[in-house]
Every structure is written in C-alpha cells, then in structure tokens.
C-alpha atoms as a PDB file:
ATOM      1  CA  UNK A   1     -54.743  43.355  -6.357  1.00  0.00           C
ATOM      2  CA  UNK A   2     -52.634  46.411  -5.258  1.00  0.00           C
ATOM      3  CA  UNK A   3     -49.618  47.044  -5.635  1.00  0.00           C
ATOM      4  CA  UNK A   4     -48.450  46.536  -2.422  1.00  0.00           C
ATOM      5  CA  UNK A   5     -49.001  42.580  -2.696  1.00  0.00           C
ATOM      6  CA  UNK A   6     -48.700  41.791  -6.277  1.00  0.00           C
ATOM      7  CA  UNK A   7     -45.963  38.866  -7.619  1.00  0.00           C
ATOM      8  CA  UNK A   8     -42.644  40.261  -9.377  1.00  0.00           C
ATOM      9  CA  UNK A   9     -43.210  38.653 -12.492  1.00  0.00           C
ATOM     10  CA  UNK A  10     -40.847  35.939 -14.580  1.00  0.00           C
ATOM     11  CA  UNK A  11     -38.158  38.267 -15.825  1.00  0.00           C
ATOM     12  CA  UNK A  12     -37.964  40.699 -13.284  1.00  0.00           C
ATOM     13  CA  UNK A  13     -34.927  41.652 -10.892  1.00  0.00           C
ATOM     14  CA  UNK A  14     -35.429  41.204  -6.906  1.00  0.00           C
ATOM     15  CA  UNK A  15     -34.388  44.790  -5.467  1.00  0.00           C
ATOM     16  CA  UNK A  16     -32.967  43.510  -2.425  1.00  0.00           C
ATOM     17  CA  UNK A  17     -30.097  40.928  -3.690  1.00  0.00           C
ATOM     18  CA  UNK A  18     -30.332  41.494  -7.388  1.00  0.00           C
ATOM     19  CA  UNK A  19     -31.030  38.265  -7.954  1.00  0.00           C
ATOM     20  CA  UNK A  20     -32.803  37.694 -11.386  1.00  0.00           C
ATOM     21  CA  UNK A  21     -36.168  35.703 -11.072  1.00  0.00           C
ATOM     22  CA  UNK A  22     -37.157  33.106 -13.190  1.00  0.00           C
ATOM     23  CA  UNK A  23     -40.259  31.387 -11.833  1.00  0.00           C
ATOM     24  CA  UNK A  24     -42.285  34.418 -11.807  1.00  0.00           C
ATOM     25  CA  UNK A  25     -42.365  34.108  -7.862  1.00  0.00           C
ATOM     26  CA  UNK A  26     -40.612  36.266  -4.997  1.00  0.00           C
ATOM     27  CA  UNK A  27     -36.887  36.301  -4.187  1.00  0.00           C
ATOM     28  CA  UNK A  28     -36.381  32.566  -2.352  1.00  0.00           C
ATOM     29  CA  UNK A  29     -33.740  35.017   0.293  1.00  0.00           C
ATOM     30  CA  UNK A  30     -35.982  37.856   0.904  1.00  0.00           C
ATOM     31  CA  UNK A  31     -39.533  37.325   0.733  1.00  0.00           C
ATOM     32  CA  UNK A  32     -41.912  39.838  -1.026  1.00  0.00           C
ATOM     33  CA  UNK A  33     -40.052  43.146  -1.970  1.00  0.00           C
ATOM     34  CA  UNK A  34     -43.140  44.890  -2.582  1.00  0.00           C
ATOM     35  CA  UNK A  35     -43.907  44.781   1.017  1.00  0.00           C
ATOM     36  CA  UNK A  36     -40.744  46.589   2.400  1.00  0.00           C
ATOM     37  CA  UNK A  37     -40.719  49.652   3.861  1.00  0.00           C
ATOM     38  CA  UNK A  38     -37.615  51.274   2.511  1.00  0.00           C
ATOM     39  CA  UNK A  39     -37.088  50.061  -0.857  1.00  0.00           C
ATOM     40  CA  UNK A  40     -34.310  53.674  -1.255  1.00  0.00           C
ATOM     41  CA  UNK A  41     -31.307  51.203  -0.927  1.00  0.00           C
ATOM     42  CA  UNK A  42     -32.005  48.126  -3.300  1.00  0.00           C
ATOM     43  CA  UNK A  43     -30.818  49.735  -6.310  1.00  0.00           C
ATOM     44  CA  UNK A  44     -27.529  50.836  -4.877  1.00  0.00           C
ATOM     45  CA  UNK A  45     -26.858  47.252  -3.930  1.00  0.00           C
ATOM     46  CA  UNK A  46     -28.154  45.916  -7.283  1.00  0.00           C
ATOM     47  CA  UNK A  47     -26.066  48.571  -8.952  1.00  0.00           C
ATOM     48  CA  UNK A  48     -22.732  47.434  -6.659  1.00  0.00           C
ATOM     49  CA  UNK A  49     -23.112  43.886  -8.119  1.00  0.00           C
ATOM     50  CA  UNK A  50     -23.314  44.461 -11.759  1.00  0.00           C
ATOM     51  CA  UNK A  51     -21.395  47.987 -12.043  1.00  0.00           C
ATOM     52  CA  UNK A  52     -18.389  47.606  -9.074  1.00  0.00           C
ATOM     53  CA  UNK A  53     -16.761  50.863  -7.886  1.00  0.00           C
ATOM     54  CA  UNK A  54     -13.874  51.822  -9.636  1.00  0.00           C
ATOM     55  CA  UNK A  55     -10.671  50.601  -8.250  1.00  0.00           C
ATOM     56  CA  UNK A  56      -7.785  52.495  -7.170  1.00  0.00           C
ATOM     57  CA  UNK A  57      -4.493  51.855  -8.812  1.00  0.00           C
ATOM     58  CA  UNK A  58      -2.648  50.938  -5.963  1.00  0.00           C
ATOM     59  CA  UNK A  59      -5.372  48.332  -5.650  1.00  0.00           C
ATOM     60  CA  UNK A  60      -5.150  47.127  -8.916  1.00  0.00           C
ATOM     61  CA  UNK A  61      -0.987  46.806  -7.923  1.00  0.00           C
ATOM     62  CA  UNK A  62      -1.377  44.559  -4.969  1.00  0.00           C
ATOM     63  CA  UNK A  63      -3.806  42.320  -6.721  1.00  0.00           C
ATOM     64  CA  UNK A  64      -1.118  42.097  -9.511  1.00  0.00           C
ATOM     65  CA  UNK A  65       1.133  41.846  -6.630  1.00  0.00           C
ATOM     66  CA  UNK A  66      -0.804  38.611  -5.240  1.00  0.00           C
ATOM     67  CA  UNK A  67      -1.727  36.905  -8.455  1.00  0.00           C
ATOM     68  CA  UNK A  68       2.131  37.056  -9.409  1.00  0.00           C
ATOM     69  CA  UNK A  69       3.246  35.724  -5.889  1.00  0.00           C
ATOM     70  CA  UNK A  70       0.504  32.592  -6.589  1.00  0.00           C
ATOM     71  CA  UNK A  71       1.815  31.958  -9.827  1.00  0.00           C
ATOM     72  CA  UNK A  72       5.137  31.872  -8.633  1.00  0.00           C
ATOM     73  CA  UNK A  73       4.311  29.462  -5.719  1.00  0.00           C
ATOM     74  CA  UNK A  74       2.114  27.140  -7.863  1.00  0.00           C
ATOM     75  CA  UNK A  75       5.496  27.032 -10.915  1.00  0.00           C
ATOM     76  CA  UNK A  76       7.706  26.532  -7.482  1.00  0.00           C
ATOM     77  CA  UNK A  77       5.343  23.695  -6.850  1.00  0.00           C
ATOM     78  CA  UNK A  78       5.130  22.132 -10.480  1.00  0.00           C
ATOM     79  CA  UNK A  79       9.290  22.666 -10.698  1.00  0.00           C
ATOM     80  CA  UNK A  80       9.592  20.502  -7.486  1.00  0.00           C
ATOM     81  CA  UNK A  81       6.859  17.653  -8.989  1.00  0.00           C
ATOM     82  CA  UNK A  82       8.708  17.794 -12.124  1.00  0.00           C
ATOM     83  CA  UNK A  83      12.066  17.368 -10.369  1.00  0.00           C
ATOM     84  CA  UNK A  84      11.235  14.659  -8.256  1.00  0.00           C
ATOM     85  CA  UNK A  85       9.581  12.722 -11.281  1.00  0.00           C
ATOM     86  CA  UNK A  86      12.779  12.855 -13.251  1.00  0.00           C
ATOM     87  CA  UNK A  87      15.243  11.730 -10.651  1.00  0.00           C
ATOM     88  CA  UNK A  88      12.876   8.915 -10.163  1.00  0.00           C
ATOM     89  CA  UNK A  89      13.054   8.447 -13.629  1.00  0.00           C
ATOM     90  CA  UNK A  90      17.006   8.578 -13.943  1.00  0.00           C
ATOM     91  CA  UNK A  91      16.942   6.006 -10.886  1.00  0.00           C
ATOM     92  CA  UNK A  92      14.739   3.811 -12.838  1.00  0.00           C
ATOM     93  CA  UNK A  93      16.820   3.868 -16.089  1.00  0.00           C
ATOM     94  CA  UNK A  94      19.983   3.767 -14.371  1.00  0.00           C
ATOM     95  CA  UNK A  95      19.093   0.555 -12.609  1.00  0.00           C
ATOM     96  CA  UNK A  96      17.887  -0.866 -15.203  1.00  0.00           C
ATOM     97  CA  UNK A  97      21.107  -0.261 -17.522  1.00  0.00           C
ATOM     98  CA  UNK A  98      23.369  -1.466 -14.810  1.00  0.00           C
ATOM     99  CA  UNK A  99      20.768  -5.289 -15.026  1.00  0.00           C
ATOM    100  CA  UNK A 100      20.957  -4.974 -18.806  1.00  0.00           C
ATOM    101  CA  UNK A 101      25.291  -4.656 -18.389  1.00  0.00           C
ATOM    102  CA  UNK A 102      24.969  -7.091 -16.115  1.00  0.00           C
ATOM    103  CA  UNK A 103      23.656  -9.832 -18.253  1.00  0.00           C
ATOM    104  CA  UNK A 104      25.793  -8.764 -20.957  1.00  0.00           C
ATOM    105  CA  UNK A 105      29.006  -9.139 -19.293  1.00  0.00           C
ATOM    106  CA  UNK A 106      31.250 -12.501 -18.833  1.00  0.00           C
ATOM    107  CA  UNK A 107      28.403 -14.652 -17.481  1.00  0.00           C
ATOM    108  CA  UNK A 108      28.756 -16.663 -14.146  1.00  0.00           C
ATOM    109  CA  UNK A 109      27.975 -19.632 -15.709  1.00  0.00           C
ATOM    110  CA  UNK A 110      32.005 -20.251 -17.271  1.00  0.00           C
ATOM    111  CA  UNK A 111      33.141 -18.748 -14.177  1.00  0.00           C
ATOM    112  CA  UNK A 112      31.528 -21.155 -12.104  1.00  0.00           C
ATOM    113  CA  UNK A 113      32.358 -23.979 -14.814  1.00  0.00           C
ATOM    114  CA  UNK A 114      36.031 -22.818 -14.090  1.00  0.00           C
ATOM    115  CA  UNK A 115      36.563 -20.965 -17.480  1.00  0.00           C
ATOM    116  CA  UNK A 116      38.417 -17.705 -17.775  1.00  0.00           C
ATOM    117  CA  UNK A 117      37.320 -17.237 -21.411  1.00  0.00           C
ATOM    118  CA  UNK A 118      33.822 -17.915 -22.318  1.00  0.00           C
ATOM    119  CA  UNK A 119      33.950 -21.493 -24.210  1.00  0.00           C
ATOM    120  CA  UNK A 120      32.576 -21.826 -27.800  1.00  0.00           C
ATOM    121  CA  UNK A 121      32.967 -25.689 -28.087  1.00  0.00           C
ATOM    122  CA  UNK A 122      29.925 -27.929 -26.394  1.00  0.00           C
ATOM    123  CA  UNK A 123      32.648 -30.929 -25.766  1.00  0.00           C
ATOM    124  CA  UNK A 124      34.865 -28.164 -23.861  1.00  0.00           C
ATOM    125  CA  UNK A 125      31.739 -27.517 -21.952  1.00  0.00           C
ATOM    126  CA  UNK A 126      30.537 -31.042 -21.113  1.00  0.00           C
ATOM    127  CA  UNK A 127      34.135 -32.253 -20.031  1.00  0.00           C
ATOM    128  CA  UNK A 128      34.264 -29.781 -17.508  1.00  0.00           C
ATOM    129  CA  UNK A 129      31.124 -30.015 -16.326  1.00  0.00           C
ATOM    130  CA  UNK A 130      31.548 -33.774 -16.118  1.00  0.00           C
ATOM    131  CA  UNK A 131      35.389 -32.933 -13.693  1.00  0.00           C
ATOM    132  CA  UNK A 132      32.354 -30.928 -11.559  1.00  0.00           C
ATOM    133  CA  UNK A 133      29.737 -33.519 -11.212  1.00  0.00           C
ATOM    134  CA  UNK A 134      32.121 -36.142  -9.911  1.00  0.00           C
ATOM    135  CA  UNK A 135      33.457 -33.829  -7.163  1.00  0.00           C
ATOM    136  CA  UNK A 136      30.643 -32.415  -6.370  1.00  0.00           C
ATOM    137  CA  UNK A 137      27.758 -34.766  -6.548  1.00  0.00           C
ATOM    138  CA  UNK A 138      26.286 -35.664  -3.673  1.00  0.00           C
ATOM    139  CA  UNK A 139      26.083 -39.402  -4.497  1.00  0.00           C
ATOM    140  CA  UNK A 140      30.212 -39.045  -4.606  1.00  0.00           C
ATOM    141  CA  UNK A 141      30.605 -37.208  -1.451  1.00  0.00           C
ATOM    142  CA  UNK A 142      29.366 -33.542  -2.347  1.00  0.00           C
ATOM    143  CA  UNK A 143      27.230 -31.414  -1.221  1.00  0.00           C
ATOM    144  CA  UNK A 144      23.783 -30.707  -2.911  1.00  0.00           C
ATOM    145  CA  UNK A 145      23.664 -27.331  -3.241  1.00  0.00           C
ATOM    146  CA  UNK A 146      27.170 -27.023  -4.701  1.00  0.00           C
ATOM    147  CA  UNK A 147      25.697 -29.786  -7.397  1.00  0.00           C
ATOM    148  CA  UNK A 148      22.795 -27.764  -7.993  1.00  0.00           C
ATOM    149  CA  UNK A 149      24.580 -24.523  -8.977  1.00  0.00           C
ATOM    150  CA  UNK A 150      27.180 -26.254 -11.258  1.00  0.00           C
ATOM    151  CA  UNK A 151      23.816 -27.938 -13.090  1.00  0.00           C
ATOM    152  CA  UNK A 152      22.245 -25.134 -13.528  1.00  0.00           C
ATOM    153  CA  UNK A 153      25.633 -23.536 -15.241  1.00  0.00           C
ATOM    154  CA  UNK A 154      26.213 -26.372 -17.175  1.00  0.00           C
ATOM    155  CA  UNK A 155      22.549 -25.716 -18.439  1.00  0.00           C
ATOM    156  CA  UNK A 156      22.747 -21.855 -19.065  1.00  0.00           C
ATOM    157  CA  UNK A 157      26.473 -22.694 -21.171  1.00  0.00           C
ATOM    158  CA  UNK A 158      24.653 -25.024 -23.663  1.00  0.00           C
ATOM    159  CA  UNK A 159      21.569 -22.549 -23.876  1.00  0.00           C
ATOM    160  CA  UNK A 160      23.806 -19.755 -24.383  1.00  0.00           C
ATOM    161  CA  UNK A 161      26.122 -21.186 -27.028  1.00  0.00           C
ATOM    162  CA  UNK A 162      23.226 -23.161 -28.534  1.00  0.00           C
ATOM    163  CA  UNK A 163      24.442 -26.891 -27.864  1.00  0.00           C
ATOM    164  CA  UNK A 164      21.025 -27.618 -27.052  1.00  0.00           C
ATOM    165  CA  UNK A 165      17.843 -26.721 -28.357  1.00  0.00           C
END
C-alpha cells in the first residue's frame, strides 16, 4: 500500500482541522489527507489552534473592557431580581402583620353585641345577646341576616372568653 492511500492510524492528528483521530480512520470533515495536493498549510492551521498568536495589549484591554461591562450588566440584573423579591417580601409580611393586628384588636363580636369594653362575664354576654335576638329575630319582626350576624357574635364571645367548650 503506498503512501499516498494508506489510513492515518488511531492516535494520529488530521493535518487539515487538527482534529485528533480516534478510530484509526480518516478525518469525518475532510476525507483522506494523504491524498491532498498541498499539504504546506495544515500545520500552520493545526499550530493556530493549539498555540494562538500572541495578543496585543490593547486587545487584552478591550476584552477586560467587555468581560467587566458583562459582569456589571449581569450584577445590574441580579440587584434588580433581588430587589423585586424583597419588596414582594415586605408586601407579604406587611399584610400579613396588619391580619395578625387585626385579630388582635377589640374584636367585632362586643361591638356588634353593643359592648364598648370587651365583657369577661358569660351572663353579661347572654343577656345582651338575648335584648338582640328579640329585636332582631326574624320570627319577631327582624330581618335574617341581621339575626345571623348577632348569632354568630354571640358565638365567637363565648368561644373567646371560654363560656363554652
């Protein structure tokens, strides 16, 4: 077999791309190499790929120059996320200290029970509700709804000042 159409063997480096061959076959991009004509440029470009010209320094500046303008766009960017994840978060807390104050103030249930001080007596608590039910009881001339919500606070009075279990 001559020269001219013999295998580059498992090891070997194709001299067009470089490219280092494995399977003991020719370069999958190029064919044979043995069979080109002008074989004087394949080490030049095999050289260029694993030994790079030497860069200039002004080069090596606006590469600097770019890599520090993407990190600063990419922290800009991470800033902004962060930002917009803590207001939500201070929204979020916010809201739900204002529910938690909320349930810990006076609670509706004396106010609509007609107390101005929060009761601590269950007879207090059923003798007013008792003044409501007559008036408002729709069996007695009142409406349902407005029998409903003074229920529900006579309820919610003997939960909260444990009258009944």
């Amino acid at each position: 077999m001559s020269a001219k159409h013999r295998k580059l063997r498992a090891g070997q480096w194709c001299p067009t791309c470089g490219r280092l061959l494995a399977m003991g076959a020719w370069c999958p991009s190029h064919g044979d190499p043995s069979l080109l004509k002008d074989m004087s440029h394949t080490w030049s470009r095999r050289r260029q790929k694993h030994h790079p010209a030497p860069v200039t320094e002004a080069e090596r500046q606006r590469r600097k120059a770019e890599r520090d303008a993407e990190w600063e766009r990419s922290e800009a960017e991470r800033k902004a996320r962060w930002e917009g994840f803590a207001a939500q978060w201070k929204a979020e807390s916010e809201r739900r200290f204002e529910a938690e104050a909320e349930r810990w103030a006076r609670p509706d249930w004396a106010r609509t029970l007609g107390f101005t001080e929060v009761p601590t007596n269950v007879t207090t608590i059923k003798s007013a509700f008792r003044r409501l039910a007559l008036r408002h009881h729709p069996d007695h001339g009142g409406e349902a709804a407005a029998f409903i919500k003074v229920k529900a606070a006579y309820d919610a009075g003997l939960a909260a000042i444990g009258g009944r279990s």
